[in-house]
C-alpha atoms as a PDB file:
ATOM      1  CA  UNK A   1      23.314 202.955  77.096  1.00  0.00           C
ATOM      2  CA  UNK A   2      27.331 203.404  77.085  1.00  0.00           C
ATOM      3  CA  UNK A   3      29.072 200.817  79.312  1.00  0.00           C
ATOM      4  CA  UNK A   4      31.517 202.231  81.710  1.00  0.00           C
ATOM      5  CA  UNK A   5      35.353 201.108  81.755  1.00  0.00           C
ATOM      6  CA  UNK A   6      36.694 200.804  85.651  1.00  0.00           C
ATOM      7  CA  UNK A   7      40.224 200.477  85.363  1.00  0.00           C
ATOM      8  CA  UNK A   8      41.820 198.216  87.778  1.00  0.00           C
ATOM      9  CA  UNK A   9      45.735 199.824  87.943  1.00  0.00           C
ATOM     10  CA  UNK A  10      46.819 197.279  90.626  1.00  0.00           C
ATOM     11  CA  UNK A  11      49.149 195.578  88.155  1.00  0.00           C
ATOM     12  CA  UNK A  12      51.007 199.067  88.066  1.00  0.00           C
ATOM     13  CA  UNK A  13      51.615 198.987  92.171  1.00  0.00           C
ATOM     14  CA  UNK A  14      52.883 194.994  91.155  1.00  0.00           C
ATOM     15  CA  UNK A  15      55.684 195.874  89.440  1.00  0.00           C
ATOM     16  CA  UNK A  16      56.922 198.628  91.829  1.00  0.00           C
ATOM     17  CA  UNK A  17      56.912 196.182  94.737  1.00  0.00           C
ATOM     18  CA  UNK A  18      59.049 194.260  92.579  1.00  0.00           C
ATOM     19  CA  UNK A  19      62.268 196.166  93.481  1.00  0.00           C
ATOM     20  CA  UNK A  20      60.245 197.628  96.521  1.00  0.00           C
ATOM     21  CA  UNK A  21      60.875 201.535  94.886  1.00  0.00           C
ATOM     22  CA  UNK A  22      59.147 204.480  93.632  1.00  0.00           C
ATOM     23  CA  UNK A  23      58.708 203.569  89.924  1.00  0.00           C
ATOM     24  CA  UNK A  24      56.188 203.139  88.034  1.00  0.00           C
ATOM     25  CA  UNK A  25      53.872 205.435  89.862  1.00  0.00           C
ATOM     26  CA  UNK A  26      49.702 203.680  89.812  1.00  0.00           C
ATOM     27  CA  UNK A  27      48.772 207.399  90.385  1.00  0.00           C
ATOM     28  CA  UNK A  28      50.424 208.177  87.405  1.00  0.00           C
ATOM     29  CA  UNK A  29      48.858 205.836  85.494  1.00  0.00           C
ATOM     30  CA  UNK A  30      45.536 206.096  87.000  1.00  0.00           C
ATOM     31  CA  UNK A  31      45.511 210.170  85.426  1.00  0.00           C
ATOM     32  CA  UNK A  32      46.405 208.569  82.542  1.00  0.00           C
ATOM     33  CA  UNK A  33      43.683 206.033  82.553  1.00  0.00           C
ATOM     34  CA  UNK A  34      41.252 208.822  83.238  1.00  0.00           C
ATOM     35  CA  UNK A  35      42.102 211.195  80.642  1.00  0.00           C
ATOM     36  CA  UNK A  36      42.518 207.930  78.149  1.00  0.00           C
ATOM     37  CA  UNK A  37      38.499 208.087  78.839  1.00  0.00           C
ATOM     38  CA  UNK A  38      38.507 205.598  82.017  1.00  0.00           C
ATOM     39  CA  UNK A  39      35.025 206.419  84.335  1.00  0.00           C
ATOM     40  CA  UNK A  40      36.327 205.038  87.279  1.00  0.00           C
ATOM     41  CA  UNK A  41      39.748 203.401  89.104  1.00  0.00           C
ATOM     42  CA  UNK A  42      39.702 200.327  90.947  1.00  0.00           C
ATOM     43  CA  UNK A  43      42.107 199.309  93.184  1.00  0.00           C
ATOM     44  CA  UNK A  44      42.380 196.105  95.993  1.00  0.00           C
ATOM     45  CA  UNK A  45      43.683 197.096  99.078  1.00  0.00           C
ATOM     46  CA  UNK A  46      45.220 193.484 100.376  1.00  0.00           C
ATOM     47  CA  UNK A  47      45.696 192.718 103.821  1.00  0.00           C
ATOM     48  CA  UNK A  48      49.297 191.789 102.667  1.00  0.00           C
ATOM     49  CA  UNK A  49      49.916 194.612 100.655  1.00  0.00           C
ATOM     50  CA  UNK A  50      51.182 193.034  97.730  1.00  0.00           C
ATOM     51  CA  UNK A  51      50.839 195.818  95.526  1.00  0.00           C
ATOM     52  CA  UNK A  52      48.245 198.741  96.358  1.00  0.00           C
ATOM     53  CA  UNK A  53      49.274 200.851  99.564  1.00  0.00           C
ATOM     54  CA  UNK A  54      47.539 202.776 102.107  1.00  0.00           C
ATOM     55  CA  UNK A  55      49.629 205.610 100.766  1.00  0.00           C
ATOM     56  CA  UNK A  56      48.442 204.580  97.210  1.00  0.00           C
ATOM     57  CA  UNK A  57      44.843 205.177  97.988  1.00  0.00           C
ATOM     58  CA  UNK A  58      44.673 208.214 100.000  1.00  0.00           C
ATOM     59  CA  UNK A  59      46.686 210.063  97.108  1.00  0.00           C
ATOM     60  CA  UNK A  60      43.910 208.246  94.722  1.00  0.00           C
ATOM     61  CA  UNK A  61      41.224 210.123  96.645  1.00  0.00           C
ATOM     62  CA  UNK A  62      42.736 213.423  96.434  1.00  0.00           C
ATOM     63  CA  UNK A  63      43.770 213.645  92.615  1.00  0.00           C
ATOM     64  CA  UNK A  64      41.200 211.719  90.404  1.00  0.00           C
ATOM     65  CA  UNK A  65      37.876 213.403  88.842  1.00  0.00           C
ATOM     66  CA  UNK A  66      36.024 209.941  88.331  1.00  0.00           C
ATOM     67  CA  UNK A  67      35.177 207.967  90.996  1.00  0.00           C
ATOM     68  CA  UNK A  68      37.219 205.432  93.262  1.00  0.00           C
ATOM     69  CA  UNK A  69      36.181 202.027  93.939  1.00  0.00           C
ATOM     70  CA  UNK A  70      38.088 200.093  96.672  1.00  0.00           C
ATOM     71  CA  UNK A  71      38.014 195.936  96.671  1.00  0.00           C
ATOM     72  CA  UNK A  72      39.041 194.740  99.909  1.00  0.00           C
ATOM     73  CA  UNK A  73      38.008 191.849 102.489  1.00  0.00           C
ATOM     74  CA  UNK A  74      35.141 192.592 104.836  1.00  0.00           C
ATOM     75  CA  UNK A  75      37.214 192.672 107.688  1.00  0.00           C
ATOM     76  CA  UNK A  76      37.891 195.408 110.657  1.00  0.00           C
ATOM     77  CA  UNK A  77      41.571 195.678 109.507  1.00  0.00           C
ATOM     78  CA  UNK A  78      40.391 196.981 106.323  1.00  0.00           C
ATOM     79  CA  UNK A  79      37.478 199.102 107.541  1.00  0.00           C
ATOM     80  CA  UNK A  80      39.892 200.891 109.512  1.00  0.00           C
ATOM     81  CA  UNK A  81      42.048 201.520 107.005  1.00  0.00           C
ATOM     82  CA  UNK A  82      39.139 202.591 103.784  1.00  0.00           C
ATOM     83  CA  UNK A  83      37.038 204.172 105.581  1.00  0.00           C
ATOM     84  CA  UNK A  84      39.335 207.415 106.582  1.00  0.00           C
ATOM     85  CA  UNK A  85      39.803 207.769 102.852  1.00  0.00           C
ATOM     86  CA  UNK A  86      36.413 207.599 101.928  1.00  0.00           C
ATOM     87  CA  UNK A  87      36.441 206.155  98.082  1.00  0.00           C
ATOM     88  CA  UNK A  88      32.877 206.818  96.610  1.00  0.00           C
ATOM     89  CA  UNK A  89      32.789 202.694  96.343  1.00  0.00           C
ATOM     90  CA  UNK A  90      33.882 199.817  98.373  1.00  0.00           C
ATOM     91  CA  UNK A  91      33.610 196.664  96.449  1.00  0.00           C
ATOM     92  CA  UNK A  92      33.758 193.543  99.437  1.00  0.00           C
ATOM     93  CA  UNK A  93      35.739 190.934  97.534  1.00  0.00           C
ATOM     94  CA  UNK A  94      36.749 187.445  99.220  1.00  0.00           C
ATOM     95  CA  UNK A  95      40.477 187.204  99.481  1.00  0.00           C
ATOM     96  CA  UNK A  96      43.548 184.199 101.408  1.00  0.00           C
ATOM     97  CA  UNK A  97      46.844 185.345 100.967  1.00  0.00           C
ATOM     98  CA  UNK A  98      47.465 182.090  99.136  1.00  0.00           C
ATOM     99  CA  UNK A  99      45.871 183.221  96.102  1.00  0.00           C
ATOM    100  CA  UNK A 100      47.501 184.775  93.215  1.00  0.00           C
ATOM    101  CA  UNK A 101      44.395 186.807  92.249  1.00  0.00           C
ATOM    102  CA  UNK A 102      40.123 186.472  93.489  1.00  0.00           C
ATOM    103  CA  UNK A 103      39.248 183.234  93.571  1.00  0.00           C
ATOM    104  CA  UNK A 104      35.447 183.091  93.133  1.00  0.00           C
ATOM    105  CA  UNK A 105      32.876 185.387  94.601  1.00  0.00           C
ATOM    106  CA  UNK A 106      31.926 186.162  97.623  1.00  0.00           C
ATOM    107  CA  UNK A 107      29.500 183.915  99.653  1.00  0.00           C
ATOM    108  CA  UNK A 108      26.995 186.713 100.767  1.00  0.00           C
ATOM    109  CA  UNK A 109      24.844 183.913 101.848  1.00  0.00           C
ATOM    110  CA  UNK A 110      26.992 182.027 104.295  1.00  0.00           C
ATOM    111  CA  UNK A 111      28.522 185.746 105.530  1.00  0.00           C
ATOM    112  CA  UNK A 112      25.574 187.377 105.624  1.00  0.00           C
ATOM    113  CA  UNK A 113      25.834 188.086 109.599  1.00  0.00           C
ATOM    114  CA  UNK A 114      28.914 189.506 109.121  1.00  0.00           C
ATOM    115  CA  UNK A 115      28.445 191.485 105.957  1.00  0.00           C
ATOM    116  CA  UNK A 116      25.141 193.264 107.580  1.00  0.00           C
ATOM    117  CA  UNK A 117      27.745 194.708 110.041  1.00  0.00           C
ATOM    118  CA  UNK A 118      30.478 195.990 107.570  1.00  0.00           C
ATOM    119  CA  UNK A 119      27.888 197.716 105.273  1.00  0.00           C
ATOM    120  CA  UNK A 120      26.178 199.523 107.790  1.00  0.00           C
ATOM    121  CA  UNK A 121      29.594 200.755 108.712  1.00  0.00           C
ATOM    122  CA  UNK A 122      30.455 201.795 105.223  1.00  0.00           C
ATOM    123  CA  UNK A 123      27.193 203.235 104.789  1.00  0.00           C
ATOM    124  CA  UNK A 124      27.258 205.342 107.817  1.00  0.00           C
ATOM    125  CA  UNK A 125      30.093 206.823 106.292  1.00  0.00           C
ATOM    126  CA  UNK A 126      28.459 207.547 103.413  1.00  0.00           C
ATOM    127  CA  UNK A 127      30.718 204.934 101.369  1.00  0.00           C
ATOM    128  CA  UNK A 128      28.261 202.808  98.575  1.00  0.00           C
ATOM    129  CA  UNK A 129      28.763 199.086  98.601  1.00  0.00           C
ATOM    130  CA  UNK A 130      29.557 196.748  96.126  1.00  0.00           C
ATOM    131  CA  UNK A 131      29.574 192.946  96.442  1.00  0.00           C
ATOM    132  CA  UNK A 132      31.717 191.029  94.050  1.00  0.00           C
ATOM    133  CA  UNK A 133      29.678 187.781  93.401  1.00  0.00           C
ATOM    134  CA  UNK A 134      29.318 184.563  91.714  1.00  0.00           C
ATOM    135  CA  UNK A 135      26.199 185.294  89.189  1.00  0.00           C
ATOM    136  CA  UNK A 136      23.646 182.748  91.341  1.00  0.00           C
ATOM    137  CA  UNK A 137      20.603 184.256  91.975  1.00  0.00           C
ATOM    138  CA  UNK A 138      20.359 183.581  95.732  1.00  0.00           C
ATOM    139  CA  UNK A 139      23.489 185.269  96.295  1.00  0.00           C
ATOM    140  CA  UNK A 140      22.219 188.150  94.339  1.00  0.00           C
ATOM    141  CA  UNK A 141      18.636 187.901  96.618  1.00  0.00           C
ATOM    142  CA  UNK A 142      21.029 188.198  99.390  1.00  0.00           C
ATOM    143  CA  UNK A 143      23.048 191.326  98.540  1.00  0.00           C
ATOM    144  CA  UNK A 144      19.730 193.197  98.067  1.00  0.00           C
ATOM    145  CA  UNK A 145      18.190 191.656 101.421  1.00  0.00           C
ATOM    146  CA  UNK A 146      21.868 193.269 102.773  1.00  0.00           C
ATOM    147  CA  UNK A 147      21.398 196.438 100.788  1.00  0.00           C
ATOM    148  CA  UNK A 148      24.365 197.140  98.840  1.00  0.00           C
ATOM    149  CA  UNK A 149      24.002 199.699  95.744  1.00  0.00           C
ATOM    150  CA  UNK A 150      25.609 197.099  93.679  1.00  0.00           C
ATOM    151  CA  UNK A 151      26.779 193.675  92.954  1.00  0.00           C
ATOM    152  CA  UNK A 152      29.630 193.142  90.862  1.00  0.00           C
ATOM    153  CA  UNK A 153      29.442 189.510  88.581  1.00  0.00           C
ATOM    154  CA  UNK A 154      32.495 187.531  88.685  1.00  0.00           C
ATOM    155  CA  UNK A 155      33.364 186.921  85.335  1.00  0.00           C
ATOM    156  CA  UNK A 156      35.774 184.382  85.645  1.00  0.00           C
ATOM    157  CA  UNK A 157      34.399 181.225  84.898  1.00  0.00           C
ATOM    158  CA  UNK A 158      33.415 182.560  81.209  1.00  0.00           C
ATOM    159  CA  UNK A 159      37.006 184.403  81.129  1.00  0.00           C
ATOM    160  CA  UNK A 160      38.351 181.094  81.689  1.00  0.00           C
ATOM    161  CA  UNK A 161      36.275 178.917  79.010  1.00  0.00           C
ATOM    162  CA  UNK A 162      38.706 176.860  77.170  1.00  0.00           C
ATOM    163  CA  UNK A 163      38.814 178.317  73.212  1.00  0.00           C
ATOM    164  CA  UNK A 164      36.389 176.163  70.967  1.00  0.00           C
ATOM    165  CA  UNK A 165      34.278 175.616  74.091  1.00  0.00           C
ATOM    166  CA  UNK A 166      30.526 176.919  74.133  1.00  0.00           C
ATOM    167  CA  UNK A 167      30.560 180.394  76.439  1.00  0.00           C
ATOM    168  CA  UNK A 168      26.492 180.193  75.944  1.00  0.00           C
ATOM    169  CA  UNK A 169      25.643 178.318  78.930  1.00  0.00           C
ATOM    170  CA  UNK A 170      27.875 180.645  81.523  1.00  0.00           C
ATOM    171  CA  UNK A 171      26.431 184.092  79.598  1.00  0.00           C
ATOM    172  CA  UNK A 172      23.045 182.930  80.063  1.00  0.00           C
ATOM    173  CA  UNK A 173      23.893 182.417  84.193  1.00  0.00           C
ATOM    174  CA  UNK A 174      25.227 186.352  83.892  1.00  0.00           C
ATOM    175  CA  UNK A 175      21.893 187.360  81.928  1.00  0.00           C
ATOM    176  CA  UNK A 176      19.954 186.011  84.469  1.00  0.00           C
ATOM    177  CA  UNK A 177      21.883 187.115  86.968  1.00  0.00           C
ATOM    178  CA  UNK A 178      21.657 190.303  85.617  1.00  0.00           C
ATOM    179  CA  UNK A 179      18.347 190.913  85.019  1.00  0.00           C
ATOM    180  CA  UNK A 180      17.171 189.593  88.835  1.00  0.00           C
ATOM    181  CA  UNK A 181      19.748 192.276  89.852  1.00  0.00           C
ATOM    182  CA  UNK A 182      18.538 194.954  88.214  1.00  0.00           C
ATOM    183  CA  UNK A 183      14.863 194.211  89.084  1.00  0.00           C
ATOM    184  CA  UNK A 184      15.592 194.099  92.773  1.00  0.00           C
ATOM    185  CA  UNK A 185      17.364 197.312  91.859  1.00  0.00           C
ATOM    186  CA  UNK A 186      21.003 196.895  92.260  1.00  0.00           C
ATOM    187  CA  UNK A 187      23.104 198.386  89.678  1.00  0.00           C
ATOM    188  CA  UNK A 188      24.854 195.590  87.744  1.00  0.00           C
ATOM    189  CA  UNK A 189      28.454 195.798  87.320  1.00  0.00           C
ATOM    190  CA  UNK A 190      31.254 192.711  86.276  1.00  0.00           C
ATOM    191  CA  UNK A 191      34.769 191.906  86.403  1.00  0.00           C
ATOM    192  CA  UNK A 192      37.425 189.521  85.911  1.00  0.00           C
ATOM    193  CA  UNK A 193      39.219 187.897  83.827  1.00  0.00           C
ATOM    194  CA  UNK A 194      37.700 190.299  81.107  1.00  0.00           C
ATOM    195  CA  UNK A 195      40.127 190.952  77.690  1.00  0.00           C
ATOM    196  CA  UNK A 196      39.460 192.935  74.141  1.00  0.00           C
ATOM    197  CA  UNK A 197      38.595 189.258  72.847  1.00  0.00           C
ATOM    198  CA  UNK A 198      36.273 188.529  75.474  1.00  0.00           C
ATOM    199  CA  UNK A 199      34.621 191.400  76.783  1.00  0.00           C
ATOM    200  CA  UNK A 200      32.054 192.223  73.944  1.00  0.00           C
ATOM    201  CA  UNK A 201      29.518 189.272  75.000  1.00  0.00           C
ATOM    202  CA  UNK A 202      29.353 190.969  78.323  1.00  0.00           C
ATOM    203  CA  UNK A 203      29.245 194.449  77.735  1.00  0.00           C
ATOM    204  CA  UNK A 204      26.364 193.118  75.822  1.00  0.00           C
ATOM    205  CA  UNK A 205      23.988 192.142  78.754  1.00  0.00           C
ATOM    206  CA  UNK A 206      21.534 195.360  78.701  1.00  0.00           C
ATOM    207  CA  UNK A 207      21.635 195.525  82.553  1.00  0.00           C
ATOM    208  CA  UNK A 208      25.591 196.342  83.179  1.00  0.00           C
ATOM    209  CA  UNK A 209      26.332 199.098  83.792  1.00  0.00           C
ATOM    210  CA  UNK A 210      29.837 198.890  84.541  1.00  0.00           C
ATOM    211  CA  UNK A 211      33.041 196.431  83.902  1.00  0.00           C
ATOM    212  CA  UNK A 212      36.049 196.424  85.997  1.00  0.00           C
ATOM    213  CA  UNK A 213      39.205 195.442  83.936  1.00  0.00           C
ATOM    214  CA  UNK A 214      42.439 195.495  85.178  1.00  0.00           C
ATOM    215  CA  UNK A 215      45.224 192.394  84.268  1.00  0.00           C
ATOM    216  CA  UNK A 216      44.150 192.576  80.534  1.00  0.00           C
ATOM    217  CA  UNK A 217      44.676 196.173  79.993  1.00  0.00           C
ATOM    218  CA  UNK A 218      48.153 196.649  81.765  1.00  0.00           C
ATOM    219  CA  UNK A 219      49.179 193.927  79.848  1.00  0.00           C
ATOM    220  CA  UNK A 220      48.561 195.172  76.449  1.00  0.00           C
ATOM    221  CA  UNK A 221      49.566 198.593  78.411  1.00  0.00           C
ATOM    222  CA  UNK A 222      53.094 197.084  78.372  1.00  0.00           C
ATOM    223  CA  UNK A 223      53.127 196.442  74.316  1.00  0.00           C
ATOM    224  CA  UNK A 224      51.439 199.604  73.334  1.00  0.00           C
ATOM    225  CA  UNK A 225      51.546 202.035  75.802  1.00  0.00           C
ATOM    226  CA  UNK A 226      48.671 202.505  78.620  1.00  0.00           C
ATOM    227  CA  UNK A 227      46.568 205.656  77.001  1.00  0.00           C
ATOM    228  CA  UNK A 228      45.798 203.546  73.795  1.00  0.00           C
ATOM    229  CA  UNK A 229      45.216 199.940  75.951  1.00  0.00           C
ATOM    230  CA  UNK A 230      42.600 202.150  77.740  1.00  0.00           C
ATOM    231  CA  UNK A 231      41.177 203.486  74.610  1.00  0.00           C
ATOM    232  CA  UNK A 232      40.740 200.155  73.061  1.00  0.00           C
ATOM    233  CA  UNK A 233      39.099 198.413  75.838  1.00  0.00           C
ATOM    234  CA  UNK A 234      36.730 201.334  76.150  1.00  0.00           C
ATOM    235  CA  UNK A 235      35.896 201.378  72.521  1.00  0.00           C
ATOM    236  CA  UNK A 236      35.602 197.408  72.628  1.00  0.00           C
ATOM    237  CA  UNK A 237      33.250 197.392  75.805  1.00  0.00           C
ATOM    238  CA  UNK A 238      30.948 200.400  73.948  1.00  0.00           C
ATOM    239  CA  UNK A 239      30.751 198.118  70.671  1.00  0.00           C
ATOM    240  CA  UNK A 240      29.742 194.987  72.970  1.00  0.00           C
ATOM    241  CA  UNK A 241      27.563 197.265  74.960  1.00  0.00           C
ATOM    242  CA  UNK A 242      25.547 199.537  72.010  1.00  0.00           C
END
């Protein structure tokens, strides 16, 4: 089964909120993603608006032919402003202003209360959920006991593994992450952190379905120009993934 690519054009928004203009365009480069052979855009709403805007994701809706996943916090402020727009996904992501990017997954457990109300309201609206969590396998028992479609595996402690160091131990914690997800039937999907060095590993765990990148392929977007980054990164996750 082909892995899907998600491309996470945040990083685009970033550098137009640089100089607060018009220029570069993320729905520009989100077309581009998609005809580069992206199946999906991801973008994170923020409650401080650091990059994405309202403005950003309502055009998002409108124009792309693969589907549109929203990360924001599970809070009211954000329902009010994703729901109008209803994106096929919302992926609930933890988020403090203080951080520079997601820090960790979400703690379904400790929320759980809370989250019961938010994806009710996203479901009513026919929106499917996504939680973005650490790959422990009572926080994936939890997001199935809370009914989301899918869970999303923070990849960030692997992404992170200092060079030389053994990656076994934290794949293993994503395979069996994995595979509990998939047999409580949540669709398996991961993200962060993710590059064309690391990503094959992961893209080989026969449950995902799905990886988010974002960071790593505007990056390489800068050097070589955003339709080949995308192309790489999906022919890199399909060779980690066959």
């Amino acid at each position: 089964m082909a892995v899907r690519l998600g491309v996470n054009i945040d990083h685009v928004a970033t550098i137009r909120q640089a100089r607060a203009g018009r220029e570069p365009e993320p729905v520009a480069a989100a077309l581009l993603a998609q005809s580069a052979g992206a199946h999906g855009i991801t973008v994170h709403l923020r409650a401080d608006r650091r990059h994405i805007q309202e403005r950003d994701v309502r055009i998002l809706r409108e124009v792309l032919a693969v589907p549109l996943n929203v990360e924001c916090a599970a809070t009211a402020e954000a329902m009010e402003a994703v729901i109008p727009i209803k994106p096929a996904w919302v992926t609930l992501v933890p988020e403090t202003r203080e951080e520079l990017t997601t820090q960790g997954g979400l703690d379904a457990l400790f929320l759980h209360a809370h989250l019961r109300s938010i994806i009710r309201e996203l479901h009513a609206s026919e929106i499917r959920v996504s939680l973005f969590i650490d790959p422990v396998q009572e926080q994936v028992k939890m997001a199935a006991k809370l009914e989301a479609e899918a869970v999303e595996f923070n990849t960030g402690i692997y992404a992170d593994i200092t060079p030389g160091a053994d990656p076994a131990p934290e794949l293993a914690r994503l395979r069996e992450a994995s595979r509990l997800a998939a047999k409580l039937g949540l669709k398996v999907l991961a993200g962060h952190g993710l590059s064309l060095q690391n990503v094959g590993p992961v893209a080989a765990i026969p449950e995902v379905e799905e990886l988010n990148i974002g960071h790593a392929i505007i990056g390489r977007a800068i050097l070589v120009g955003l339709d080949r980054a995308v192309r790489e990164m999906v022919e890199a996750v399909n060779e980690g993934g066959l």
